[in-house]
PDB file of N, CA and C in Angstrom:
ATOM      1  N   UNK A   1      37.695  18.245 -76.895  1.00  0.00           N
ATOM      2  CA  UNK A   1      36.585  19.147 -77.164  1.00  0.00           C
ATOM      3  C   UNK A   1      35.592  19.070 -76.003  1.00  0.00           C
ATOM      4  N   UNK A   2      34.963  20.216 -75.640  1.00  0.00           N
ATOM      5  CA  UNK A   2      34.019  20.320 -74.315  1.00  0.00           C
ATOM      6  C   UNK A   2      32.562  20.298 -75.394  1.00  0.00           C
ATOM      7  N   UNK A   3      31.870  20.245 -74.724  1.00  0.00           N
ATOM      8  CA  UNK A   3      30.603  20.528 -74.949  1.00  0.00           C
ATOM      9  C   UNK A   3      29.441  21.945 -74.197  1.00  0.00           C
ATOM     10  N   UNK A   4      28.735  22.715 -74.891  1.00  0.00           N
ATOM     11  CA  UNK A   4      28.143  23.563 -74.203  1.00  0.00           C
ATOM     12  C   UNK A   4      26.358  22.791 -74.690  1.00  0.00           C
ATOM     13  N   UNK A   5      25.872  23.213 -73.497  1.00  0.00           N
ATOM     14  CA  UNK A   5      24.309  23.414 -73.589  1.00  0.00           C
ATOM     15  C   UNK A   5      23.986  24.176 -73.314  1.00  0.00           C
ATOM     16  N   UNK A   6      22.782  24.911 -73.632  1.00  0.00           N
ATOM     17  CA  UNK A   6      22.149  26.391 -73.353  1.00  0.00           C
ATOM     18  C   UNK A   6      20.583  25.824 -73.203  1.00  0.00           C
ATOM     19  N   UNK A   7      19.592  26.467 -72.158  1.00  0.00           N
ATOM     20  CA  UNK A   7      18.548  26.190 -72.193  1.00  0.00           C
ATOM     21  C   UNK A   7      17.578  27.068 -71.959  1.00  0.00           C
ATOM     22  N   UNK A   8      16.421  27.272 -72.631  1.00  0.00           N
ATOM     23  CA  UNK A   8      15.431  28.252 -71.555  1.00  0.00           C
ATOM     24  C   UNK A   8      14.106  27.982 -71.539  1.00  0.00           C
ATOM     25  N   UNK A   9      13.546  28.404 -70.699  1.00  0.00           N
ATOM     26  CA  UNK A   9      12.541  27.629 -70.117  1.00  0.00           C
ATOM     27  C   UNK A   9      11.384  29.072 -69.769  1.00  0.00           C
ATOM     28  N   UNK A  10      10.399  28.801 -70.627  1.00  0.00           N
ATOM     29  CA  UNK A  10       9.625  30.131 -70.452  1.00  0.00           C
ATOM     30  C   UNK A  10       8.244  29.260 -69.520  1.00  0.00           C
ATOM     31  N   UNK A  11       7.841  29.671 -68.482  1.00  0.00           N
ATOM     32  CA  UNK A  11       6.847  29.495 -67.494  1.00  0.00           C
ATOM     33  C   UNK A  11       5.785  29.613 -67.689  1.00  0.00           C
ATOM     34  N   UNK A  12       4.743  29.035 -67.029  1.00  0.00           N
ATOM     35  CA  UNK A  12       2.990  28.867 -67.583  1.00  0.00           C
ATOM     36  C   UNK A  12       2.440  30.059 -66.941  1.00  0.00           C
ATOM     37  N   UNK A  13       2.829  30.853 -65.821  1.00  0.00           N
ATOM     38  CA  UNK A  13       3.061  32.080 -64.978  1.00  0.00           C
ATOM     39  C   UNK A  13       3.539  32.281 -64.474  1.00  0.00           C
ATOM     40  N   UNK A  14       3.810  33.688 -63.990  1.00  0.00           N
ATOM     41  CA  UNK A  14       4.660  33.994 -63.171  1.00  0.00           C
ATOM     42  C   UNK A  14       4.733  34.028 -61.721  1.00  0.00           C
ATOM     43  N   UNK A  15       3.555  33.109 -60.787  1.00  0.00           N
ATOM     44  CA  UNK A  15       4.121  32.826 -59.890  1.00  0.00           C
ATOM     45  C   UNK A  15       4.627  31.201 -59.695  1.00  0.00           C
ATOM     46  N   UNK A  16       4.578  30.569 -60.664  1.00  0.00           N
ATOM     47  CA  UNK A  16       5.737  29.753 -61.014  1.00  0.00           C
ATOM     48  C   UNK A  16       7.178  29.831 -60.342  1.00  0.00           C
ATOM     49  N   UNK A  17       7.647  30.767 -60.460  1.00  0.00           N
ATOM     50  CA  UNK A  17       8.867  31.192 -60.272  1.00  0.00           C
ATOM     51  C   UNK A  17       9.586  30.429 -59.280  1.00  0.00           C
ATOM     52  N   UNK A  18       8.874  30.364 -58.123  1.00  0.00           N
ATOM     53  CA  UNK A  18       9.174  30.208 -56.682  1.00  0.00           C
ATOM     54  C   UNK A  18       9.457  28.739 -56.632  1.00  0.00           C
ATOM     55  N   UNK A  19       8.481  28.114 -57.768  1.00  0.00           N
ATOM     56  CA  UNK A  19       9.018  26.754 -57.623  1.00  0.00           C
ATOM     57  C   UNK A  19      10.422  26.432 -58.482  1.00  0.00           C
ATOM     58  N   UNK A  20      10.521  27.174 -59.740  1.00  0.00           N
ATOM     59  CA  UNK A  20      11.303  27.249 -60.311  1.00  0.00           C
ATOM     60  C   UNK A  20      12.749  27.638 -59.431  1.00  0.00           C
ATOM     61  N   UNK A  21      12.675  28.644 -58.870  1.00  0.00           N
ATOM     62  CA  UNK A  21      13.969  28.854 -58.324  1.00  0.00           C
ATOM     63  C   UNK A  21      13.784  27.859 -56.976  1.00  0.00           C
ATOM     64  N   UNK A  22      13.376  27.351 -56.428  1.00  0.00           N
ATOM     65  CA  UNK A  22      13.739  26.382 -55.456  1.00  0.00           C
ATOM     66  C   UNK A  22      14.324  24.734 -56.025  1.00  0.00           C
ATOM     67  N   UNK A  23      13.720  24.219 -57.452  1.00  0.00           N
ATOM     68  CA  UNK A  23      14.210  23.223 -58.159  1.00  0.00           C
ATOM     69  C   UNK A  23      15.679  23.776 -58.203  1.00  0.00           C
ATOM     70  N   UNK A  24      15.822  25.270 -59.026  1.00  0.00           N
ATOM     71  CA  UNK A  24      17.355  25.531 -59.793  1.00  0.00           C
ATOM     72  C   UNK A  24      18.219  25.551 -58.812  1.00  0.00           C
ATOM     73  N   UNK A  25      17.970  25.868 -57.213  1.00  0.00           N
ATOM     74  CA  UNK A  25      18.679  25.667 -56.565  1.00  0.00           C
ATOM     75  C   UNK A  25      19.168  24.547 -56.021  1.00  0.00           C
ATOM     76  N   UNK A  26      18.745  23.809 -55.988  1.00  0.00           N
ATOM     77  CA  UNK A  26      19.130  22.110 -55.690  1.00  0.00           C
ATOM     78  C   UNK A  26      19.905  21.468 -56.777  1.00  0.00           C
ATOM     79  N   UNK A  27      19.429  22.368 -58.165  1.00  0.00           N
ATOM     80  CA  UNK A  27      20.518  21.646 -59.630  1.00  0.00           C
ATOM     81  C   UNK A  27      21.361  22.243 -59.371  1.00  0.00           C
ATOM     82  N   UNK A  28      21.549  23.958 -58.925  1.00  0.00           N
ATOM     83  CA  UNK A  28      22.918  24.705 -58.826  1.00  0.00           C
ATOM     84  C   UNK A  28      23.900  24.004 -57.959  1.00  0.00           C
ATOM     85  N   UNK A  29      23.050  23.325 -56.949  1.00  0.00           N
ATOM     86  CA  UNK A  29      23.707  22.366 -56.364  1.00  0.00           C
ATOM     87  C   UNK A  29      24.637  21.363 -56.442  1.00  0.00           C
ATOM     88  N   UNK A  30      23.696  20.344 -57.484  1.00  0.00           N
ATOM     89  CA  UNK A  30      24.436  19.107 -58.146  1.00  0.00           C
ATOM     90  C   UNK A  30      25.498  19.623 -59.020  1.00  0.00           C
ATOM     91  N   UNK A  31      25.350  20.829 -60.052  1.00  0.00           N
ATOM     92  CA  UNK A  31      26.186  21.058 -60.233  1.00  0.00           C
ATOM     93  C   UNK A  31      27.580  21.407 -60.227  1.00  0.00           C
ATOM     94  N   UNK A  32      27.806  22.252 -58.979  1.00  0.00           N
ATOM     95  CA  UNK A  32      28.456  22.647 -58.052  1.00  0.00           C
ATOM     96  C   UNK A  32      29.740  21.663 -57.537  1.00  0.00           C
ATOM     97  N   UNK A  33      29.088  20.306 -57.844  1.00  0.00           N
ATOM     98  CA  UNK A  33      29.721  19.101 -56.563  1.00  0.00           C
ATOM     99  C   UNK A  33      30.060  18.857 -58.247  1.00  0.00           C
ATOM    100  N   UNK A  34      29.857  18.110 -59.102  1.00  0.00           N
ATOM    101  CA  UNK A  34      30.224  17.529 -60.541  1.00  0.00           C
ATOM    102  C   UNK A  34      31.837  18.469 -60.812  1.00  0.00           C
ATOM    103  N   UNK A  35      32.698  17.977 -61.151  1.00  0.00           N
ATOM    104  CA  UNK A  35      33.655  18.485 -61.179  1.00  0.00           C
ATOM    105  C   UNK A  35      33.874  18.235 -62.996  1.00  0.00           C
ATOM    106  N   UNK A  36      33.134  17.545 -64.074  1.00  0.00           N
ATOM    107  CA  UNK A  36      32.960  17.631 -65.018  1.00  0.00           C
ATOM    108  C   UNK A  36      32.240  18.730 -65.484  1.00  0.00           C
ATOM    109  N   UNK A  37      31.510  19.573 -64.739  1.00  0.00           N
ATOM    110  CA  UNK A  37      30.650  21.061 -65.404  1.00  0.00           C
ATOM    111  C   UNK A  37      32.229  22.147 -65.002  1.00  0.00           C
ATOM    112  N   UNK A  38      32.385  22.254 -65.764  1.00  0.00           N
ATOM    113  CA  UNK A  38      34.043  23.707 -66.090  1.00  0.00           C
ATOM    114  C   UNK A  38      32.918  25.306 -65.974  1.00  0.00           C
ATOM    115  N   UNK A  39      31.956  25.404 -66.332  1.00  0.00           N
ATOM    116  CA  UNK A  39      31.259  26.504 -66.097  1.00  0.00           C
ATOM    117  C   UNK A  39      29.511  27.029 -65.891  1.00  0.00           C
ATOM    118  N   UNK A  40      29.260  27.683 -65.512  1.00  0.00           N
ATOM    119  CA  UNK A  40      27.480  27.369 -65.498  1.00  0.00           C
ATOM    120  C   UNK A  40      27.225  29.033 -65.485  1.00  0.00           C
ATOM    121  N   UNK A  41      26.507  29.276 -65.737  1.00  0.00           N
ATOM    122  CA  UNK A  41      25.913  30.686 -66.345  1.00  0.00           C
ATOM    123  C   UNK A  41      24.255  30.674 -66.010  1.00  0.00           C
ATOM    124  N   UNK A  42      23.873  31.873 -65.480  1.00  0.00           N
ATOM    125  CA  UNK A  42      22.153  31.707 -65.658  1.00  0.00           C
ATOM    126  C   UNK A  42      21.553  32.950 -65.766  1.00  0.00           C
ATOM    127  N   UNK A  43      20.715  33.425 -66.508  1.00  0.00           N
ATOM    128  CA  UNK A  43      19.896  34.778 -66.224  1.00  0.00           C
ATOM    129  C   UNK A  43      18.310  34.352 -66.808  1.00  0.00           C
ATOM    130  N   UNK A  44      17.635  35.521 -66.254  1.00  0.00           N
ATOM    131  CA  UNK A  44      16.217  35.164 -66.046  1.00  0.00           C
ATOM    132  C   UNK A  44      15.566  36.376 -65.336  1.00  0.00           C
ATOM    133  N   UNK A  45      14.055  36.753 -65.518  1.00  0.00           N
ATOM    134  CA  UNK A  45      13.397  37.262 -64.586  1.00  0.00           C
ATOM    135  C   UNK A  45      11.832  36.791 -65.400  1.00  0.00           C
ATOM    136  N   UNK A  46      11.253  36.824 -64.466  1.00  0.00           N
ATOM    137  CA  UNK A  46       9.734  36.974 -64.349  1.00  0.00           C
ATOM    138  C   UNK A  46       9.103  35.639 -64.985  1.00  0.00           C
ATOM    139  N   UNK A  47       9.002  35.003 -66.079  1.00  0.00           N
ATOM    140  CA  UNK A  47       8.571  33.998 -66.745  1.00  0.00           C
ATOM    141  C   UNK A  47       9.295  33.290 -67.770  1.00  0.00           C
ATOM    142  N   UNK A  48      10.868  34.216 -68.029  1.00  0.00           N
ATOM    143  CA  UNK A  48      11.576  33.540 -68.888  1.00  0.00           C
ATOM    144  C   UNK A  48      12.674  33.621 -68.508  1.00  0.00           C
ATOM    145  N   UNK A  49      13.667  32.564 -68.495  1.00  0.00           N
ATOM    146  CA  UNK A  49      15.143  31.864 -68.173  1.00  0.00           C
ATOM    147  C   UNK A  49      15.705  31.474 -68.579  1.00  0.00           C
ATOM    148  N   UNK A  50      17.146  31.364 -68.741  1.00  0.00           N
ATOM    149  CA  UNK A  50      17.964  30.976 -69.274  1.00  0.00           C
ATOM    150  C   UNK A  50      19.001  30.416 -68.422  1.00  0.00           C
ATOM    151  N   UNK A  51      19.987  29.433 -68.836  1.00  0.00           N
ATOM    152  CA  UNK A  51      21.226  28.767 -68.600  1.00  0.00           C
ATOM    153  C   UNK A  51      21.738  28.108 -69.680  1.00  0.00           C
ATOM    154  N   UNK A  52      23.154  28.407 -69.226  1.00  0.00           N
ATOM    155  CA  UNK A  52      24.095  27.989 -70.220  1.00  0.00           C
ATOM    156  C   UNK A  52      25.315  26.899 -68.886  1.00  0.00           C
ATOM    157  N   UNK A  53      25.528  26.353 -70.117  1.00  0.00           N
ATOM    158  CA  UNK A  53      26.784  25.331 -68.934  1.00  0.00           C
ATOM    159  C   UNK A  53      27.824  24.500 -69.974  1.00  0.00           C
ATOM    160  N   UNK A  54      29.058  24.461 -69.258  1.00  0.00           N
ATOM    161  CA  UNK A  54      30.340  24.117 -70.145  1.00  0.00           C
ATOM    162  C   UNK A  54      30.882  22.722 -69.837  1.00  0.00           C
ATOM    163  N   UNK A  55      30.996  21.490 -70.544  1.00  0.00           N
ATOM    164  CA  UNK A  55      31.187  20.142 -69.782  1.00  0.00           C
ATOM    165  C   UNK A  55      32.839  19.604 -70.528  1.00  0.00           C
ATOM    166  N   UNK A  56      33.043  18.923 -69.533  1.00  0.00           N
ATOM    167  CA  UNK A  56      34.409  18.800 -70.352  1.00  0.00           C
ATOM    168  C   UNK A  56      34.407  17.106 -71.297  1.00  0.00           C
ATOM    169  N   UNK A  57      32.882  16.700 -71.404  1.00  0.00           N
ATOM    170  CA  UNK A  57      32.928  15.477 -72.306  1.00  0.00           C
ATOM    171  C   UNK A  57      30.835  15.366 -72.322  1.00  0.00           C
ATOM    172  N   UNK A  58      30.832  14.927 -73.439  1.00  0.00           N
ATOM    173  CA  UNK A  58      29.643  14.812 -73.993  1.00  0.00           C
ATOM    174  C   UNK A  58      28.844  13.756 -72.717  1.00  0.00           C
ATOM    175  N   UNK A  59      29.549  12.718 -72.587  1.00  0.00           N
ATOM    176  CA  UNK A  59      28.963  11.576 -71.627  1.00  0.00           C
ATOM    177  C   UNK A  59      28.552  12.347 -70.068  1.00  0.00           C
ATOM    178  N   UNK A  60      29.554  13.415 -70.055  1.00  0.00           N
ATOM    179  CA  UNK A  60      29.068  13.550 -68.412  1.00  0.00           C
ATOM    180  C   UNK A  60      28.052  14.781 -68.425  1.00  0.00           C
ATOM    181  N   UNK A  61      27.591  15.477 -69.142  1.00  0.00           N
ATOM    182  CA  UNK A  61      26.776  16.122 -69.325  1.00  0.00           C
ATOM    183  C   UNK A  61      25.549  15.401 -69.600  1.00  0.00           C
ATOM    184  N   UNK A  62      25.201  13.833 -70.184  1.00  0.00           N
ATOM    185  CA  UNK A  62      24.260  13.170 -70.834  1.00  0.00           C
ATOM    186  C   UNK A  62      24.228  12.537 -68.729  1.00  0.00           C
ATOM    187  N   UNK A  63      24.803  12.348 -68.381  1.00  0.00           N
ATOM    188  CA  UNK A  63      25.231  12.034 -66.731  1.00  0.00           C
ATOM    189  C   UNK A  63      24.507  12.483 -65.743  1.00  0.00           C
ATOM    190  N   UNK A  64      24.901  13.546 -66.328  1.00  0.00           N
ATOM    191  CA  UNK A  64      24.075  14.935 -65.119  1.00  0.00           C
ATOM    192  C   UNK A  64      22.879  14.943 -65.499  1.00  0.00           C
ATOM    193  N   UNK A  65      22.286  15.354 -66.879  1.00  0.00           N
ATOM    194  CA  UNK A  65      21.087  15.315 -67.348  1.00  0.00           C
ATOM    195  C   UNK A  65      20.426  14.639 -66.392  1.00  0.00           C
ATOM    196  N   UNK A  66      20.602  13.111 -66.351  1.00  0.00           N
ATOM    197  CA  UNK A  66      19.711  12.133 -66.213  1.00  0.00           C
ATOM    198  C   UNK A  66      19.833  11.633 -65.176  1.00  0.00           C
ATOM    199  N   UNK A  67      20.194  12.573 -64.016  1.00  0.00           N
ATOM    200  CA  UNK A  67      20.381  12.184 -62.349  1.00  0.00           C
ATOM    201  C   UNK A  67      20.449  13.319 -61.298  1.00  0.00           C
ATOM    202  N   UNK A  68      19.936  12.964 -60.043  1.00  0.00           N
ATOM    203  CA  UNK A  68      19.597  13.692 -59.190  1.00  0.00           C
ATOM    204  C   UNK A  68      18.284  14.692 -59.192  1.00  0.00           C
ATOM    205  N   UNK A  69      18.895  15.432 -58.878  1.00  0.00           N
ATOM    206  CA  UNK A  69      18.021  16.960 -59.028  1.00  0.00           C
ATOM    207  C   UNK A  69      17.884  17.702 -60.271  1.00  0.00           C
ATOM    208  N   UNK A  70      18.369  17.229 -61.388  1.00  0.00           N
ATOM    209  CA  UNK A  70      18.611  17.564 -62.754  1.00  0.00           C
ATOM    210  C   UNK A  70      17.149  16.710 -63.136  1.00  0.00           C
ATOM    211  N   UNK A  71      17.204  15.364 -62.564  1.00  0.00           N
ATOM    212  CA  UNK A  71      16.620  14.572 -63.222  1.00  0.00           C
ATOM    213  C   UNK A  71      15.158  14.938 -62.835  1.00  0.00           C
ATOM    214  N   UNK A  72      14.910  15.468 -61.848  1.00  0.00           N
ATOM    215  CA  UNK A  72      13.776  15.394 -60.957  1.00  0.00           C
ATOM    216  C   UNK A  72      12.944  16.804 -61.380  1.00  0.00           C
ATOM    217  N   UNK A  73      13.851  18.000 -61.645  1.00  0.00           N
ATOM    218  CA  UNK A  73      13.642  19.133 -62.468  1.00  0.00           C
ATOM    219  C   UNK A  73      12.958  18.490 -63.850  1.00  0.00           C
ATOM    220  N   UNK A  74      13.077  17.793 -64.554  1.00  0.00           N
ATOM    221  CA  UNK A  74      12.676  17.374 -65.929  1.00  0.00           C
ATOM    222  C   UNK A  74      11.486  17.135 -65.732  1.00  0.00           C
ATOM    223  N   UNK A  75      11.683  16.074 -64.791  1.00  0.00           N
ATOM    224  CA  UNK A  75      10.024  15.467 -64.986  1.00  0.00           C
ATOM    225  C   UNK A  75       9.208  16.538 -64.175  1.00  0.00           C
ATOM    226  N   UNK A  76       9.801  17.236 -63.378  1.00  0.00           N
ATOM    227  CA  UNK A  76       8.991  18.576 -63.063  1.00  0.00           C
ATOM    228  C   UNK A  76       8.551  19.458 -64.253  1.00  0.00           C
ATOM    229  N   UNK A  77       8.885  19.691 -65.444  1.00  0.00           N
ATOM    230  CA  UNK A  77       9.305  20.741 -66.193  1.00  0.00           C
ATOM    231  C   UNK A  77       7.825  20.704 -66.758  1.00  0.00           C
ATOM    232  N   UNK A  78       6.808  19.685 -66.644  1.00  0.00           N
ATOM    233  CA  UNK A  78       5.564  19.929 -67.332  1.00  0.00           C
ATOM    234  C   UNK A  78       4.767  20.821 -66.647  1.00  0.00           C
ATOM    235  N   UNK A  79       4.669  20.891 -65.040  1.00  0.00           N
ATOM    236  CA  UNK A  79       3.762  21.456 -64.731  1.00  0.00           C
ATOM    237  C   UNK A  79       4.395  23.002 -64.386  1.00  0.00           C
ATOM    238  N   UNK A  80       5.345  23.305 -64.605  1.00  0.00           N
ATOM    239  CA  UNK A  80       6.472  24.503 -64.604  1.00  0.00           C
ATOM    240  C   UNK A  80       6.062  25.217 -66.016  1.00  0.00           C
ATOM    241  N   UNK A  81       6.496  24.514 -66.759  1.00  0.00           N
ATOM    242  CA  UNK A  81       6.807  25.517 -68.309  1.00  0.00           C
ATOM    243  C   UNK A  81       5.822  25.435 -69.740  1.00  0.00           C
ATOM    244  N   UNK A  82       5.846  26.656 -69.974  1.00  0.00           N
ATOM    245  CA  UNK A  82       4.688  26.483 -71.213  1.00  0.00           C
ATOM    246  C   UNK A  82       5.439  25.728 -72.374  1.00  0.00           C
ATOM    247  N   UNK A  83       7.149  26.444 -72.428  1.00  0.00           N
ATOM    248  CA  UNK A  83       8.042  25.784 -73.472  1.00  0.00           C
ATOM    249  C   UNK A  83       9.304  25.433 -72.648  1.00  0.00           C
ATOM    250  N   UNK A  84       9.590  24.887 -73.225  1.00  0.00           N
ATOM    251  CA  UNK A  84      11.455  24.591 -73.108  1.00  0.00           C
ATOM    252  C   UNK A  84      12.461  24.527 -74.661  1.00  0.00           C
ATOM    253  N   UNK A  85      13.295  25.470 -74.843  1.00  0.00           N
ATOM    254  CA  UNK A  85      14.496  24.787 -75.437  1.00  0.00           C
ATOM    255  C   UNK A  85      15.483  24.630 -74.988  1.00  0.00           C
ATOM    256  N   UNK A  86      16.524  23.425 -75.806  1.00  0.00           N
ATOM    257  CA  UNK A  86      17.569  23.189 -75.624  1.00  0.00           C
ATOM    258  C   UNK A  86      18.276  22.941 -76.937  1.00  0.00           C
ATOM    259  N   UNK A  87      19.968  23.506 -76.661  1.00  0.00           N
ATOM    260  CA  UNK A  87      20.789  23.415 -78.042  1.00  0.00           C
ATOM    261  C   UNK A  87      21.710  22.681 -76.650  1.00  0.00           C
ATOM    262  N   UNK A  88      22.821  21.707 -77.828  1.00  0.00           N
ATOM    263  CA  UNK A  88      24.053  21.434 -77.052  1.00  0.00           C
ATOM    264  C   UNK A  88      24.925  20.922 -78.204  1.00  0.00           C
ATOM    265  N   UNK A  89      26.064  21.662 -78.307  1.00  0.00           N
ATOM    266  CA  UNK A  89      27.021  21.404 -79.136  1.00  0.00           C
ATOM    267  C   UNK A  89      28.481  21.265 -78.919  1.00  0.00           C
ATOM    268  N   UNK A  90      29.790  21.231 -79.330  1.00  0.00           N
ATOM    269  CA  UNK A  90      30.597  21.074 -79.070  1.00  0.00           C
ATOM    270  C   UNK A  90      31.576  22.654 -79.256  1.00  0.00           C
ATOM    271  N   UNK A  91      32.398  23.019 -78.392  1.00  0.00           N
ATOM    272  CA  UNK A  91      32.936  24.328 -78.226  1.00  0.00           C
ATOM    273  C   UNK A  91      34.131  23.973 -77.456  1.00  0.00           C
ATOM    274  N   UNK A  92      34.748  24.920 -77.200  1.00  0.00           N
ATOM    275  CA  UNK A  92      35.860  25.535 -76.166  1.00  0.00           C
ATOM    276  C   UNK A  92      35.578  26.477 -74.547  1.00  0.00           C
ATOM    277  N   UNK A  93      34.589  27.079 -75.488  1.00  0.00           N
ATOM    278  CA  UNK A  93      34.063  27.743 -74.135  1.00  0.00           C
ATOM    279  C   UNK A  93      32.549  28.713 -74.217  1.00  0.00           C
ATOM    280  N   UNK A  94      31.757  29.246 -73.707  1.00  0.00           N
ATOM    281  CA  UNK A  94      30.500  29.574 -73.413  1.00  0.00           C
ATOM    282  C   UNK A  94      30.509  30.797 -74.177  1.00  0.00           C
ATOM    283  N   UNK A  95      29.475  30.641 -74.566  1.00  0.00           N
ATOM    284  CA  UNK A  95      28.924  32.028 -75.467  1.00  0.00           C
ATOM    285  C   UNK A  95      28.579  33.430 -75.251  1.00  0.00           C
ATOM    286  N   UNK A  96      28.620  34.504 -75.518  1.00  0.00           N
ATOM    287  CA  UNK A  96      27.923  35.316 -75.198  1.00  0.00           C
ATOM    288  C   UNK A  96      26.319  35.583 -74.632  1.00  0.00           C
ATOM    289  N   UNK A  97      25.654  36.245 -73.972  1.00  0.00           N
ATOM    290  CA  UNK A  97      24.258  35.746 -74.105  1.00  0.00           C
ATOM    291  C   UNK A  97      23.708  36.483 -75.630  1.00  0.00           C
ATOM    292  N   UNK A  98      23.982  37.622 -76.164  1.00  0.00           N
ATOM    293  CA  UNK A  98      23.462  37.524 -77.437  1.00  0.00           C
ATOM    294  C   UNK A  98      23.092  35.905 -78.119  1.00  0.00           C
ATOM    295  N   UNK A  99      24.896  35.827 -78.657  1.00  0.00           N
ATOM    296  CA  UNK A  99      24.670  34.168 -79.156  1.00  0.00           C
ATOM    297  C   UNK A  99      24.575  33.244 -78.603  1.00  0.00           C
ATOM    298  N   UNK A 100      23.902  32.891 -77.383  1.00  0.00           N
ATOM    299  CA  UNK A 100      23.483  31.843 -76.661  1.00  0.00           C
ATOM    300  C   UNK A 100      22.021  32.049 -77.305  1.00  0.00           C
ATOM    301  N   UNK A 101      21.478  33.071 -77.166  1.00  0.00           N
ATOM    302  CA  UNK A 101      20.089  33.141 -77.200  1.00  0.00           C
ATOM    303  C   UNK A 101      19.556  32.604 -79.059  1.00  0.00           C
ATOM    304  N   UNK A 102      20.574  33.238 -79.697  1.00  0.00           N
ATOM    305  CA  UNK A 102      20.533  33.113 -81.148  1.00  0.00           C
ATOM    306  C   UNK A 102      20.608  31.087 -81.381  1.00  0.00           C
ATOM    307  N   UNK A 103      21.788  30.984 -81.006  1.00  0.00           N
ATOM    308  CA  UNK A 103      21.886  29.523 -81.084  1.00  0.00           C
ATOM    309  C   UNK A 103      20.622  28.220 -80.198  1.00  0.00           C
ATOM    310  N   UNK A 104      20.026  28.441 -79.251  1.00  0.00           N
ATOM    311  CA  UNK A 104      18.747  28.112 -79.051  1.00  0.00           C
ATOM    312  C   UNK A 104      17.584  28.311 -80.470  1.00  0.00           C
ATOM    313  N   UNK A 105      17.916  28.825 -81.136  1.00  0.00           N
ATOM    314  CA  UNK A 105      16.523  28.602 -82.356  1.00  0.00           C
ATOM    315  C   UNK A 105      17.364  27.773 -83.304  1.00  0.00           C
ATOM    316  N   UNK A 106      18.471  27.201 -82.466  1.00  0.00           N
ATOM    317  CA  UNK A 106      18.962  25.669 -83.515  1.00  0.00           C
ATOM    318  C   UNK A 106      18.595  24.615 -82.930  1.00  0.00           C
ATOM    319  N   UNK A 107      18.181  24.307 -81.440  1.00  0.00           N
ATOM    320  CA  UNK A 107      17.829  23.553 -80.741  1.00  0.00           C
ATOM    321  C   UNK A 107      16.523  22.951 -80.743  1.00  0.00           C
ATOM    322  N   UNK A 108      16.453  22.157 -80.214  1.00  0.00           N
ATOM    323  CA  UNK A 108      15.110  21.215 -79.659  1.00  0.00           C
ATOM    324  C   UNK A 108      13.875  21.908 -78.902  1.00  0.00           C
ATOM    325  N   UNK A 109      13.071  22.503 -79.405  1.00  0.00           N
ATOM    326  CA  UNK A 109      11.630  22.907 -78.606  1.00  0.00           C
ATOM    327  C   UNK A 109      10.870  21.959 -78.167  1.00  0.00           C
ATOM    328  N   UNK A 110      10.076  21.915 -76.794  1.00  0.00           N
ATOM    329  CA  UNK A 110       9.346  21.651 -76.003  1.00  0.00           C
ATOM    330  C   UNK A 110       8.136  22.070 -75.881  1.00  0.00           C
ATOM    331  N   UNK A 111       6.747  22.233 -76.054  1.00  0.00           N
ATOM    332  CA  UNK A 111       5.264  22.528 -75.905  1.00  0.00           C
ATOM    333  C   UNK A 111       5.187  21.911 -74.781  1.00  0.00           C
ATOM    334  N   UNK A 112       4.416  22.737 -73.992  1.00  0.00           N
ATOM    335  CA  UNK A 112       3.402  21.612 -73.100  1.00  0.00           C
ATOM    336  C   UNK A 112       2.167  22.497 -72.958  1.00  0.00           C
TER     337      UNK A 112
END
């Protein structure tokens, strides 16, 4: 069984962005090289974003989370985002974005 996470991350404003997409590019990065992420998905404009990503074991996704540029994005994420959620469950393969978006109001919310 793989695991999917879906996340989105709505911004404190919108010129935010710039930092935002310069972090996601350094995770698109790490990701990229991880040969445990099977898929990665992202859409977004202006103050709200989304990603979705497909792992082929619970541990290496908890892996990635908590290293590199993944890791460094997090503790960034306060002065970035008004909210954050995250869902992560177990699947075969990645969702639609309809039900990506639906399945996030099963997930974990973030305030800041």
């Amino acid at each position: 069984m793989m695991y999917a996470t879906i996340t989105s991350i709505r911004l404190k404003g919108p010129f935010l962005f710039f930092k935002l997409s310069y972090l996601a590019m350094k995770i698109v990065g790490q990701l990229k090289k991880d040969p445990a992420c099977k898929m990665y998905r992202s859409r977004g404009y202006w103050t709200l974003h989304y990603t979705m990503s497909l792992w082929q074991d619970e541990q290496s996704l908890k892996e990635f989370a908590r290293s590199g540029a993944h890791l460094n994005g997090m503790k960034r994420s306060k002065e970035l985002a008004a909210e954050l959620w995250t869902y992560t469950y177990p699947t075969h393969q990645l969702p639609d974005w309809k039900t990506a978006k639906e399945l996030l109001k099963k997930g974990k919310q973030l305030k800041f």
